[in-house]
PDB file of N, CA and C in Angstrom:
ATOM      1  N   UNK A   1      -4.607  35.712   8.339  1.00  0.00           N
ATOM      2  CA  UNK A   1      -4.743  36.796   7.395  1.00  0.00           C
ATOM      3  C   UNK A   1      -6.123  36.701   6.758  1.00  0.00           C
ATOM      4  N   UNK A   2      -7.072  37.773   6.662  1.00  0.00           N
ATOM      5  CA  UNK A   2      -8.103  37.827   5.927  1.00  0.00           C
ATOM      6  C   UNK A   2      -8.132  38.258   4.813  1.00  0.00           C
ATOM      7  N   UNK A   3      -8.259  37.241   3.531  1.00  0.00           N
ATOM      8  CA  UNK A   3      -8.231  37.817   2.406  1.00  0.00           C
ATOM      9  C   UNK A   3     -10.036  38.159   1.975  1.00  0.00           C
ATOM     10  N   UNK A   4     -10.608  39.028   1.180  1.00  0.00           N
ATOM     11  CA  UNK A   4     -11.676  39.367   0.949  1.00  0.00           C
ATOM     12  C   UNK A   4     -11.899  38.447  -0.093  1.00  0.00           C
ATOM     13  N   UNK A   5     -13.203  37.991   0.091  1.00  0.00           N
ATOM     14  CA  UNK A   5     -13.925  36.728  -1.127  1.00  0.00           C
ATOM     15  C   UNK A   5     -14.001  37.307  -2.445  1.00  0.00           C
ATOM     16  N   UNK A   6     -13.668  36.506  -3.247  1.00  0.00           N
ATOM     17  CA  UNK A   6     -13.494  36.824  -4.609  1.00  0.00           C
ATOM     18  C   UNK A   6     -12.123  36.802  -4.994  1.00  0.00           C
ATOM     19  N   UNK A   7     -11.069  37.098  -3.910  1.00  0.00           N
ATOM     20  CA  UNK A   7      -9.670  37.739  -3.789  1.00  0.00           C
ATOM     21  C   UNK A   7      -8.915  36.096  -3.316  1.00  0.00           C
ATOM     22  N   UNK A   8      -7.728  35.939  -4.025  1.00  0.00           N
ATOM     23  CA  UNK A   8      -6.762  34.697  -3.538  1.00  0.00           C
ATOM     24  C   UNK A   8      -5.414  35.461  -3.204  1.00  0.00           C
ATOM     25  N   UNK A   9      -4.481  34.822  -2.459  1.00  0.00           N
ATOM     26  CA  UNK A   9      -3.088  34.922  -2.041  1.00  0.00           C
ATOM     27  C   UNK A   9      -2.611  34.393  -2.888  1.00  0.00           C
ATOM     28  N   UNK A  10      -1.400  35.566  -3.585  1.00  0.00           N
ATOM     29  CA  UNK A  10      -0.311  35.000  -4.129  1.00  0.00           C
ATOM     30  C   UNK A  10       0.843  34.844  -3.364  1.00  0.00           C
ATOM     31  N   UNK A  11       1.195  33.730  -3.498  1.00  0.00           N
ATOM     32  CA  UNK A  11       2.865  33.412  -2.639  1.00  0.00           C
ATOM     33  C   UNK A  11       4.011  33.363  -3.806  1.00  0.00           C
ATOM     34  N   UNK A  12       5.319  34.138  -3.687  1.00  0.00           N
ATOM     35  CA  UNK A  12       6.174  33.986  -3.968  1.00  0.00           C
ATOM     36  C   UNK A  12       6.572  32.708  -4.105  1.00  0.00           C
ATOM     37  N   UNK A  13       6.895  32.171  -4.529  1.00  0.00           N
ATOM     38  CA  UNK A  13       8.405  31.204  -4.293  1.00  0.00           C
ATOM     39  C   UNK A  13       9.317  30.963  -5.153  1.00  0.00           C
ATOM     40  N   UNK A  14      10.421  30.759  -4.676  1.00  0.00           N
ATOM     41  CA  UNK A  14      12.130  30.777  -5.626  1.00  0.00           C
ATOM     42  C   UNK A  14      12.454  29.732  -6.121  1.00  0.00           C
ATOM     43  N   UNK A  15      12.881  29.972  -6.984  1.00  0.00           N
ATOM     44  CA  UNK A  15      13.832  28.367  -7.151  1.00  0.00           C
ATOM     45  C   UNK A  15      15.359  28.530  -6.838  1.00  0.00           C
ATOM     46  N   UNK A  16      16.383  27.985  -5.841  1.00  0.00           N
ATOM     47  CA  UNK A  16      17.782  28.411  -5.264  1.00  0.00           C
ATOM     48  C   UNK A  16      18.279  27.124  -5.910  1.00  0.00           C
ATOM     49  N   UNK A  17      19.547  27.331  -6.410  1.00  0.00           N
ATOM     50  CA  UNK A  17      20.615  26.698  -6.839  1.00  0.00           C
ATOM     51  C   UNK A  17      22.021  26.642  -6.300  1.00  0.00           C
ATOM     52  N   UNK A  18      22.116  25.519  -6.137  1.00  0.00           N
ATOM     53  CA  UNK A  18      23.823  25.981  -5.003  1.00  0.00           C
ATOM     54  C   UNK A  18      24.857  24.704  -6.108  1.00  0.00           C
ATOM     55  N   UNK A  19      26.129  24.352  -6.233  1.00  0.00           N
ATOM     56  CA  UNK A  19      26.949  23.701  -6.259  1.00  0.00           C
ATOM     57  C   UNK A  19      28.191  23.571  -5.900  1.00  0.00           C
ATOM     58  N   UNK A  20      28.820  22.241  -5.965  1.00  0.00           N
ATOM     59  CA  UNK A  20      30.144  22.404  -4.691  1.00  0.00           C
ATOM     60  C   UNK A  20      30.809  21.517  -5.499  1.00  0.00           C
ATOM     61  N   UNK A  21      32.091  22.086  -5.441  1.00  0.00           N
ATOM     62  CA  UNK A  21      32.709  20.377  -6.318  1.00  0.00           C
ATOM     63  C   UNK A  21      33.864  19.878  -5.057  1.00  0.00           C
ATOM     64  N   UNK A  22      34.447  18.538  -5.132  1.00  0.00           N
ATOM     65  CA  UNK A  22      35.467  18.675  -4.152  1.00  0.00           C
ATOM     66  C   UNK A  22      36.852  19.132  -4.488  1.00  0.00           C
ATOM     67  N   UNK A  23      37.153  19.247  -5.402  1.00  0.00           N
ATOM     68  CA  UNK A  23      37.949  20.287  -6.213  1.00  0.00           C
ATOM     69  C   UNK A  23      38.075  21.745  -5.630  1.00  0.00           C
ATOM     70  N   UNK A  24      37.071  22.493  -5.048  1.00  0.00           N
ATOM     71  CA  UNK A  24      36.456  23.706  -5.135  1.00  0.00           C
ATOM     72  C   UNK A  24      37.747  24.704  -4.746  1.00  0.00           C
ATOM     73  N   UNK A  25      38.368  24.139  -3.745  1.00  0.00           N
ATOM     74  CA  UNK A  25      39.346  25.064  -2.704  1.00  0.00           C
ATOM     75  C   UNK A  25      41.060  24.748  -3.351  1.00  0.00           C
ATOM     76  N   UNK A  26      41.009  24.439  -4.560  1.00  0.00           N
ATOM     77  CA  UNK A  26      42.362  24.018  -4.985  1.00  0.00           C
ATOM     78  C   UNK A  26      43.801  24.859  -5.014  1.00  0.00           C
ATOM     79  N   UNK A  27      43.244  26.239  -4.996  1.00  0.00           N
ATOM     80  CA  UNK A  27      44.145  27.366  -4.861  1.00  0.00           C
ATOM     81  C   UNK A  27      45.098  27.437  -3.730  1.00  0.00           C
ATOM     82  N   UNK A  28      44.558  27.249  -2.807  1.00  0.00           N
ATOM     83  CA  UNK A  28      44.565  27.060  -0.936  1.00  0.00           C
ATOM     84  C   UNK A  28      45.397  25.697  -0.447  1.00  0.00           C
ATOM     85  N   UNK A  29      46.427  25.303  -0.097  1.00  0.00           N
ATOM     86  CA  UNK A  29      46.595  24.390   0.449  1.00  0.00           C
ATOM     87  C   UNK A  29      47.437  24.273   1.726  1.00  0.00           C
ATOM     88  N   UNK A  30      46.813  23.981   2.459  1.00  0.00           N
ATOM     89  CA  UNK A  30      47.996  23.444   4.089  1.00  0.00           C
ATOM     90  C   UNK A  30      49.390  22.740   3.732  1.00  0.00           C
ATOM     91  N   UNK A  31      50.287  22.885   3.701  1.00  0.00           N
ATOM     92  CA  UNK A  31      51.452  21.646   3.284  1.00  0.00           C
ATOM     93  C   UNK A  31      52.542  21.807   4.179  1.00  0.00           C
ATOM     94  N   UNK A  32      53.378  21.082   4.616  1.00  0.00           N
ATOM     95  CA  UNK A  32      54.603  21.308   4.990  1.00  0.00           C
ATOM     96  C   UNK A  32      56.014  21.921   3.805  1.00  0.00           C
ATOM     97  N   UNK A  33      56.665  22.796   4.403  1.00  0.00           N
ATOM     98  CA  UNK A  33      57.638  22.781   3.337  1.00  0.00           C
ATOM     99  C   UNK A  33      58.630  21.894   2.994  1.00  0.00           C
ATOM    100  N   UNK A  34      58.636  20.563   3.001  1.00  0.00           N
ATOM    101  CA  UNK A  34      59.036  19.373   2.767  1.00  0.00           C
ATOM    102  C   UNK A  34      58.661  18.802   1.483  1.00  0.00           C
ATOM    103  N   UNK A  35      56.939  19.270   1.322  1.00  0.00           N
ATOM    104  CA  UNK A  35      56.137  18.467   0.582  1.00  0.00           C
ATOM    105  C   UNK A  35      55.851  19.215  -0.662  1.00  0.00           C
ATOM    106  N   UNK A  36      55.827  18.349  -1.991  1.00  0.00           N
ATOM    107  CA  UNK A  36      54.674  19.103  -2.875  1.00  0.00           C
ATOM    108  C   UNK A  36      53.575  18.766  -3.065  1.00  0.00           C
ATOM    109  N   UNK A  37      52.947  19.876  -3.849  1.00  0.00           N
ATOM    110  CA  UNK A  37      51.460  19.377  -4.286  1.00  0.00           C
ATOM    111  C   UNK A  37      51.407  19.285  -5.648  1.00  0.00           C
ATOM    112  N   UNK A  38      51.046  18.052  -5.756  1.00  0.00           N
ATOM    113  CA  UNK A  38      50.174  18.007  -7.416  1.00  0.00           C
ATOM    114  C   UNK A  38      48.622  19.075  -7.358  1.00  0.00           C
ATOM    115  N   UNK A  39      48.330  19.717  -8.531  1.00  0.00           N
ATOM    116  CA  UNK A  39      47.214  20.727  -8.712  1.00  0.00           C
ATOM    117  C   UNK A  39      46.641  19.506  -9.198  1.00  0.00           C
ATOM    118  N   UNK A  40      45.123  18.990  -8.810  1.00  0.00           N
ATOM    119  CA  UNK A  40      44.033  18.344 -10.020  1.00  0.00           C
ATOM    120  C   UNK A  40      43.949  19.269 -10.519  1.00  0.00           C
ATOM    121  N   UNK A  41      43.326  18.369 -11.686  1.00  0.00           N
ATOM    122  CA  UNK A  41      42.869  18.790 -13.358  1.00  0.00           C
ATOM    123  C   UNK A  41      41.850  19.176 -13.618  1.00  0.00           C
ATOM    124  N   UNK A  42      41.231  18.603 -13.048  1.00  0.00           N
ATOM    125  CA  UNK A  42      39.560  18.944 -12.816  1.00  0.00           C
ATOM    126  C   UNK A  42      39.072  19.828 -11.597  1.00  0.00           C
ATOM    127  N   UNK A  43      37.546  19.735 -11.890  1.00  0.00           N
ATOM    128  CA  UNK A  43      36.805  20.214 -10.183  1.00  0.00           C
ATOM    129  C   UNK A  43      36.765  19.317  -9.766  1.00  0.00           C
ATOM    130  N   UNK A  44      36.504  18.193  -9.980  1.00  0.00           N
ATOM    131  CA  UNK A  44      36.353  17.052  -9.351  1.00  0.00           C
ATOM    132  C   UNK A  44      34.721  16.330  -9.106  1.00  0.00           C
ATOM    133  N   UNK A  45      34.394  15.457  -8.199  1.00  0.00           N
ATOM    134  CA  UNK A  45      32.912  15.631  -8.435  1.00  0.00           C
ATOM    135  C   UNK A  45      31.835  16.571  -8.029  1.00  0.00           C
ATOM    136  N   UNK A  46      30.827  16.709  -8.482  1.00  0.00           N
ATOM    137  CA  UNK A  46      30.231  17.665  -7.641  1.00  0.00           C
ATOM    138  C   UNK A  46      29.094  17.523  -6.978  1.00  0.00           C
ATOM    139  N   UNK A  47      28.297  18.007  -6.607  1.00  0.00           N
ATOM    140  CA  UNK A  47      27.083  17.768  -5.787  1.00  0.00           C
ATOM    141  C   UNK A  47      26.193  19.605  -5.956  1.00  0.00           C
ATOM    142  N   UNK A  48      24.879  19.166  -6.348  1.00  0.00           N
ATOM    143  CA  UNK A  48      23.939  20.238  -6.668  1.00  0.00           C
ATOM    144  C   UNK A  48      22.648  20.295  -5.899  1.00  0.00           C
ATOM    145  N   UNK A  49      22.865  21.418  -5.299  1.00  0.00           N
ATOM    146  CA  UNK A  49      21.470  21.409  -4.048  1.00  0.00           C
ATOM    147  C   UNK A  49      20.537  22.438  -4.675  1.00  0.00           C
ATOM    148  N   UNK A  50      19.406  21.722  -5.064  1.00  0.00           N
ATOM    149  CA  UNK A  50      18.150  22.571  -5.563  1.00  0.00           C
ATOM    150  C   UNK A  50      17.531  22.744  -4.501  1.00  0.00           C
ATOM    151  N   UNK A  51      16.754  23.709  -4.161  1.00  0.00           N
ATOM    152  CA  UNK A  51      16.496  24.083  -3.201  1.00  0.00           C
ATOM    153  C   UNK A  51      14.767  24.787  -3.358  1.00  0.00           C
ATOM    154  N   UNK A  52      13.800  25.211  -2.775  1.00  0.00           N
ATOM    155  CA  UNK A  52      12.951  26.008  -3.134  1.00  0.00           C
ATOM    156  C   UNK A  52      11.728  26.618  -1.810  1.00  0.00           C
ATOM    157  N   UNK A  53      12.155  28.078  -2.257  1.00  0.00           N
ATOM    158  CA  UNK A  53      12.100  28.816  -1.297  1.00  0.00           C
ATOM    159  C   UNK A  53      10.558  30.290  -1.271  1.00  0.00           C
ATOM    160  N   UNK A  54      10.292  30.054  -0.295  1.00  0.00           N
ATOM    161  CA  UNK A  54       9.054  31.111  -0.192  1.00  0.00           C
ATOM    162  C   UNK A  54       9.292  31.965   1.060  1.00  0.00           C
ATOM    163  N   UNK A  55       8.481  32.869   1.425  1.00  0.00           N
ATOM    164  CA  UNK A  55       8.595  34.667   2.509  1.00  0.00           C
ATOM    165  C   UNK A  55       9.055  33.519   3.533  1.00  0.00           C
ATOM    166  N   UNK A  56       8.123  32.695   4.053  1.00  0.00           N
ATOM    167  CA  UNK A  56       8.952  31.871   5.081  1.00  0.00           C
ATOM    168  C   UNK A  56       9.912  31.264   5.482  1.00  0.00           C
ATOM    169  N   UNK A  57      10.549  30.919   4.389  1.00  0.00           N
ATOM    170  CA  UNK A  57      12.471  30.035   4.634  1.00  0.00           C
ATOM    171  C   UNK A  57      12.138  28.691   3.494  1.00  0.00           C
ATOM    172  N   UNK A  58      12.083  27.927   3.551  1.00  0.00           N
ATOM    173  CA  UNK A  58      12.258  26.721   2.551  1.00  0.00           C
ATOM    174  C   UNK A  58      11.493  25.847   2.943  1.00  0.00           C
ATOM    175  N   UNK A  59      10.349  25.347   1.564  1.00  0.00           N
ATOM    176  CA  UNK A  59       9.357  24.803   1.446  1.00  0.00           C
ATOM    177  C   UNK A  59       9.467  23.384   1.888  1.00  0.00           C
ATOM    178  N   UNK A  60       8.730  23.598   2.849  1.00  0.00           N
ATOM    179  CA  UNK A  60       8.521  21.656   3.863  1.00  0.00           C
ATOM    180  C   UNK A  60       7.363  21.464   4.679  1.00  0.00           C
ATOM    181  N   UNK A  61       7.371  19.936   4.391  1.00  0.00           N
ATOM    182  CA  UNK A  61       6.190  19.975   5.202  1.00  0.00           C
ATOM    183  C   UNK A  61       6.091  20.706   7.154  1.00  0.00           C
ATOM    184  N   UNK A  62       4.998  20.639   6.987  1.00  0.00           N
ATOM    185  CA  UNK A  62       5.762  21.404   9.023  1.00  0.00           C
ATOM    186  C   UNK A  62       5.675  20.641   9.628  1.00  0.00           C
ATOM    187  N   UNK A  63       6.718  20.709  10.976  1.00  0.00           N
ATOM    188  CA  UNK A  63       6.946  19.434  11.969  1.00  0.00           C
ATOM    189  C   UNK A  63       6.285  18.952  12.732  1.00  0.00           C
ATOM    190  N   UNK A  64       4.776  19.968  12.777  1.00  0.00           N
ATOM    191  CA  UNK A  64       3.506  19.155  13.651  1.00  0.00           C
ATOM    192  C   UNK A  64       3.057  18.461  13.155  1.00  0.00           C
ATOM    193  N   UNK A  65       3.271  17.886  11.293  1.00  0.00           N
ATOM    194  CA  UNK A  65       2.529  17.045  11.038  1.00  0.00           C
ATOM    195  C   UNK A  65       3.058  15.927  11.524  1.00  0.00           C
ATOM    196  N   UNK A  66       1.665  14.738  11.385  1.00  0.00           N
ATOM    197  CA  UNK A  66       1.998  13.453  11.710  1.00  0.00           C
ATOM    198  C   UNK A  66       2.302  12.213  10.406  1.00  0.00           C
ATOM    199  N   UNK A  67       2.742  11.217  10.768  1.00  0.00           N
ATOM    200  CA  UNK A  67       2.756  10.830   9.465  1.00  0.00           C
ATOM    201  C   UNK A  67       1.471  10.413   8.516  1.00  0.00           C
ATOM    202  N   UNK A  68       0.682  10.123   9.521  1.00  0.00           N
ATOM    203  CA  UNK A  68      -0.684   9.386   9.053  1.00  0.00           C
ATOM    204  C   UNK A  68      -1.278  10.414   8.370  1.00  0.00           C
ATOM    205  N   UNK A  69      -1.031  11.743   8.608  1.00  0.00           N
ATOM    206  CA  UNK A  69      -1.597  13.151   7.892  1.00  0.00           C
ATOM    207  C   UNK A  69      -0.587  13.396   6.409  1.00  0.00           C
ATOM    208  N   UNK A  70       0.879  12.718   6.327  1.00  0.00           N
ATOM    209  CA  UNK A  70       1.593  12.731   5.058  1.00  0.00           C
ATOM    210  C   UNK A  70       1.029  12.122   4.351  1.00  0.00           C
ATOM    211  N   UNK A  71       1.054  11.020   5.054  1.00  0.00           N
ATOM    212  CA  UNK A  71       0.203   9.852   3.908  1.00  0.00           C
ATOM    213  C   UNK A  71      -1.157  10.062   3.138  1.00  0.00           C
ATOM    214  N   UNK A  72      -1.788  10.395   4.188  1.00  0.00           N
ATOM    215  CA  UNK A  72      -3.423  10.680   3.934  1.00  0.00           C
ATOM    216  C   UNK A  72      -3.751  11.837   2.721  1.00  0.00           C
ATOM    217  N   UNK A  73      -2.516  12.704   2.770  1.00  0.00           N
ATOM    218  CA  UNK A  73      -2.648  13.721   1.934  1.00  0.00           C
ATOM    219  C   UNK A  73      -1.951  13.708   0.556  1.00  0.00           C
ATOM    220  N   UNK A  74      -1.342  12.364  -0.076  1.00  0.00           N
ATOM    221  CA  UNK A  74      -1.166  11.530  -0.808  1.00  0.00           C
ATOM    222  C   UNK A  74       0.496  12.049  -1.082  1.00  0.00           C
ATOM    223  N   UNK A  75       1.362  12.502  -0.243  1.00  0.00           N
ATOM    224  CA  UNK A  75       2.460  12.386   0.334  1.00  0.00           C
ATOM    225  C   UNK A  75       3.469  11.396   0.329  1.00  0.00           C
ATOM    226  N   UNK A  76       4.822  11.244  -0.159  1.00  0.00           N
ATOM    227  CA  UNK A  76       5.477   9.755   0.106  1.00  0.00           C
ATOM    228  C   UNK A  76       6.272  10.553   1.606  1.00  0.00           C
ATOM    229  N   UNK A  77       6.499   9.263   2.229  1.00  0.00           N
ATOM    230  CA  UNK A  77       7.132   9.990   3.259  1.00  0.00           C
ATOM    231  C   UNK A  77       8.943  10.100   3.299  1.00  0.00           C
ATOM    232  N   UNK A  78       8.993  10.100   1.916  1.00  0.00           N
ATOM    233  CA  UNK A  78      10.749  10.812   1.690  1.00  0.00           C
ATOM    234  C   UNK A  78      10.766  12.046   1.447  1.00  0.00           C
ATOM    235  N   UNK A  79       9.676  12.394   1.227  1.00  0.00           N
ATOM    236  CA  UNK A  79      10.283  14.059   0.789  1.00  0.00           C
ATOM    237  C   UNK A  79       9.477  14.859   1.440  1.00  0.00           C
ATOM    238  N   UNK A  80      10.093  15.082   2.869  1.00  0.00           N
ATOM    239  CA  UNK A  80       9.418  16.056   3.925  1.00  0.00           C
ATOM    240  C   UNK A  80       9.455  17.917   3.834  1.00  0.00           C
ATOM    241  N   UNK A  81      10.812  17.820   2.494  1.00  0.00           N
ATOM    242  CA  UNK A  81      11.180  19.055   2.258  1.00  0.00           C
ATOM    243  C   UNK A  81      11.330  19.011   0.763  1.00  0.00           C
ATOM    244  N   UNK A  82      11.576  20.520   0.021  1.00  0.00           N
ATOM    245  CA  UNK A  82      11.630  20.641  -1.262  1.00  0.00           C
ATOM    246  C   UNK A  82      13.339  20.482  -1.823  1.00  0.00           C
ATOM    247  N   UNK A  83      14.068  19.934  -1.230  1.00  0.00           N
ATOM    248  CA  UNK A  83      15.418  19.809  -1.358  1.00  0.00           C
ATOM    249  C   UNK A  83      15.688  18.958  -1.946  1.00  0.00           C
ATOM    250  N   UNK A  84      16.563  19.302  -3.033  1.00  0.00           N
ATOM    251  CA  UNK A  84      17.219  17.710  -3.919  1.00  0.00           C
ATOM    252  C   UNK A  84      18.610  18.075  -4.102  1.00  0.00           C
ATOM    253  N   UNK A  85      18.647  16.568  -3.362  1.00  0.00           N
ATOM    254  CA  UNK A  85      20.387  16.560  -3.679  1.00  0.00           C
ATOM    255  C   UNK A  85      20.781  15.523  -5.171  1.00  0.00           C
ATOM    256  N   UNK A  86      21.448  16.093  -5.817  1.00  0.00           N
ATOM    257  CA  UNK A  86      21.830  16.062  -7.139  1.00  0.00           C
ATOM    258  C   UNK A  86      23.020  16.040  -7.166  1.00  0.00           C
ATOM    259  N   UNK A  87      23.989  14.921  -7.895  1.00  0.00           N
ATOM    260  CA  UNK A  87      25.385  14.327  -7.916  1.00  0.00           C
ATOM    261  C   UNK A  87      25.474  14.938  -9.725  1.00  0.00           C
ATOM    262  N   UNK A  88      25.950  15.310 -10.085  1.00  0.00           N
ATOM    263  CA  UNK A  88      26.266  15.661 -11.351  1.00  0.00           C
ATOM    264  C   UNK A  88      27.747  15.393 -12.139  1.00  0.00           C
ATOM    265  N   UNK A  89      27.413  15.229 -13.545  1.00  0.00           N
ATOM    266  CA  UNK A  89      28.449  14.953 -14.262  1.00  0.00           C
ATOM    267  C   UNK A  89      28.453  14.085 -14.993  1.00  0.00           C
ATOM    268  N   UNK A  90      29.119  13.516 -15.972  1.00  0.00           N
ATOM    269  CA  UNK A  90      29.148  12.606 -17.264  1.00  0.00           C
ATOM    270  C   UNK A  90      29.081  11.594 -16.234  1.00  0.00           C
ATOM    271  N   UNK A  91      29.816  10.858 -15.024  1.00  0.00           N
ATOM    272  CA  UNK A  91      29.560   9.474 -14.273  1.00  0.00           C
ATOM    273  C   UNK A  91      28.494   9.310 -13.318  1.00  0.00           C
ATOM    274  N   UNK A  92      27.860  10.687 -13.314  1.00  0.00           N
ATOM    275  CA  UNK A  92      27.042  10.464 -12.186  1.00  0.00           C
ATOM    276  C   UNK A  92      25.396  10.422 -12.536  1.00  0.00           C
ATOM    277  N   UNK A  93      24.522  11.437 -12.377  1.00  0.00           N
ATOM    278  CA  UNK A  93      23.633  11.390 -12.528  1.00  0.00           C
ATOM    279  C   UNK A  93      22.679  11.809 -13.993  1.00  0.00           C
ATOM    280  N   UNK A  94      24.133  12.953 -14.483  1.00  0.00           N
ATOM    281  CA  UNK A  94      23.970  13.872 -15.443  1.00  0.00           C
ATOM    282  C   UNK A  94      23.961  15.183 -15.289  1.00  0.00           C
ATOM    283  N   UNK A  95      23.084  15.803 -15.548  1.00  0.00           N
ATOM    284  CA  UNK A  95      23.115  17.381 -15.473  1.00  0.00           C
ATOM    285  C   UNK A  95      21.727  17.639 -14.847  1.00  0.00           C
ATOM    286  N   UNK A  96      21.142  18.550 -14.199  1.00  0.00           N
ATOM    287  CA  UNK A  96      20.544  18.877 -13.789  1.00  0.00           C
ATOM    288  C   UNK A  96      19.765  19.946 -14.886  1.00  0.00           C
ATOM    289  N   UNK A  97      18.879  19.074 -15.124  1.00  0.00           N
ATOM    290  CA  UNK A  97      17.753  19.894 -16.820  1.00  0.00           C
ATOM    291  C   UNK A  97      16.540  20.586 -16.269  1.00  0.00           C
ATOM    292  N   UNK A  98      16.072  22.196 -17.209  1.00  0.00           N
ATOM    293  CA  UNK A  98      14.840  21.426 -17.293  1.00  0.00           C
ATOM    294  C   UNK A  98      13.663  20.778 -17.006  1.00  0.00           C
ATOM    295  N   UNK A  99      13.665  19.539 -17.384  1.00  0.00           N
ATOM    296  CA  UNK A  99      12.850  18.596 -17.377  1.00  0.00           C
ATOM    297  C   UNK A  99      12.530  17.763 -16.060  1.00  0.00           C
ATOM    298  N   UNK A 100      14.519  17.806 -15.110  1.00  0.00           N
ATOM    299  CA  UNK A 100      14.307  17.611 -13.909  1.00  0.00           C
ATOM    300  C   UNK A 100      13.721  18.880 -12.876  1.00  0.00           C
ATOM    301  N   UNK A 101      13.487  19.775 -13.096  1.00  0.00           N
ATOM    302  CA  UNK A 101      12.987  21.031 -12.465  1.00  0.00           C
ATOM    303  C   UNK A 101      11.319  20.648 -12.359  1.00  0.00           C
ATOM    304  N   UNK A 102      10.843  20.861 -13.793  1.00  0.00           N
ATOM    305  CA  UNK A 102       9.351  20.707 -13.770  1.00  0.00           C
ATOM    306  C   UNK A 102       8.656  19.256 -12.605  1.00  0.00           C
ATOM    307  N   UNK A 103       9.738  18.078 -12.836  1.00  0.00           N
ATOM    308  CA  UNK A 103       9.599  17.237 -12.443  1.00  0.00           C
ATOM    309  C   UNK A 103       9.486  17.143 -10.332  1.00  0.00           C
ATOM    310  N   UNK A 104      10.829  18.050 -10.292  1.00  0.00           N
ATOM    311  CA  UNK A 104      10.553  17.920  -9.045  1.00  0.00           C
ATOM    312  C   UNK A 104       9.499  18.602  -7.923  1.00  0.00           C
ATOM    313  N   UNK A 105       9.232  20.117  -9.060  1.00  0.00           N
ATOM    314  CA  UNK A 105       7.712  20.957  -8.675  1.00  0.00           C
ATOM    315  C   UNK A 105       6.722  20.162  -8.386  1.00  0.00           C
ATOM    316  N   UNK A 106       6.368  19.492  -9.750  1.00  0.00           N
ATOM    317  CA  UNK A 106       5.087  18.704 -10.189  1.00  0.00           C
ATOM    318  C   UNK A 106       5.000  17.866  -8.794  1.00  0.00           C
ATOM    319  N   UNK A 107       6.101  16.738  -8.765  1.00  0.00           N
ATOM    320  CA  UNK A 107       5.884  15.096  -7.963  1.00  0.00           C
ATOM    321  C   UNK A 107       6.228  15.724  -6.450  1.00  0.00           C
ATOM    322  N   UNK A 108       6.846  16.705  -6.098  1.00  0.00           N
ATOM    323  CA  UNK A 108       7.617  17.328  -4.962  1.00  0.00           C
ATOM    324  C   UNK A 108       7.264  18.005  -3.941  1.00  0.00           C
ATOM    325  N   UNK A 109       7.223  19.821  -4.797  1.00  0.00           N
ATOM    326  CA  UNK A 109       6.721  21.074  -4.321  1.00  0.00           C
ATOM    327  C   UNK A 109       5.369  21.419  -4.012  1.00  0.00           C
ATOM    328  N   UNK A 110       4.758  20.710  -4.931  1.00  0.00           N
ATOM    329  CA  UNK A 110       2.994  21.107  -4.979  1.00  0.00           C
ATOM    330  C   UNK A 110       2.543  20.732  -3.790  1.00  0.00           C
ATOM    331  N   UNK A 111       3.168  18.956  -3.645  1.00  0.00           N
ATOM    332  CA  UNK A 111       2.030  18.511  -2.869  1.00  0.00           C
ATOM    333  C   UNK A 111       2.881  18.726  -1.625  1.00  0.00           C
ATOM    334  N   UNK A 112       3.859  19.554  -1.404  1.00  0.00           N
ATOM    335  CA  UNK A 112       4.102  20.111   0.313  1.00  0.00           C
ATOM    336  C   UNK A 112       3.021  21.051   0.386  1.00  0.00           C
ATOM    337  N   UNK A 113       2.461  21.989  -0.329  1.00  0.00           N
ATOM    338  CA  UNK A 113       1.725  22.696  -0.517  1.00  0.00           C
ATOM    339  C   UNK A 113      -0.028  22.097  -0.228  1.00  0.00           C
TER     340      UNK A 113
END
């Protein structure tokens, strides 16, 4: 794409939020008519997929790179993509803030970029 000098590209990108608890499907159950079911009380635990997304599909490094080019470009080589998986709840990790957002842009998103 030729942009004209003086002129920069703006790129979109999203921030996507998903969560799942294992609780989720409690309404629904397979059983024999023999059996009962106890209902949990809760959702149960959950799991939170941050996600972050631009015109192309979801922000990662691309698969021609090599590693010596992750590294070099001051890259750790765990986070090939902008995806965080996040355990949530009073026993687990906590809540998903905030503070963890800016955090994962800053140390994360940028430098796939």
């Amino acid at each position: 794409m030729n942009i004209p000098e003086g002129n920069s590209m703006l790129i979109m990108i999203l921030h996507d939020e998903l969560t799942f608890n294992s609780n989720n499907g409690h309404h629904q159950v397979w059983q024999s008519s023999e059996q009962t079911f106890l209902q949990p009380k809760s959702k149960g635990r959950g799991i939170m997929i941050s996600n972050v997304l631009y015109s192309y599909g979801r922000v990662k490094v691309p698969e021609q790179t090599t590693c010596k080019e992750i590294v070099l470009a001051g890259h750790d080589l765990i986070h090939h993509e902008a995806t965080e998986y996040f355990e949530y709840g009073k026993n687990n990790e906590g809540y998903w803030t905030g503070e963890y957002l800016v955090n994962h842009i800053t140390k994360v998103v940028i430098l796939i970029f």
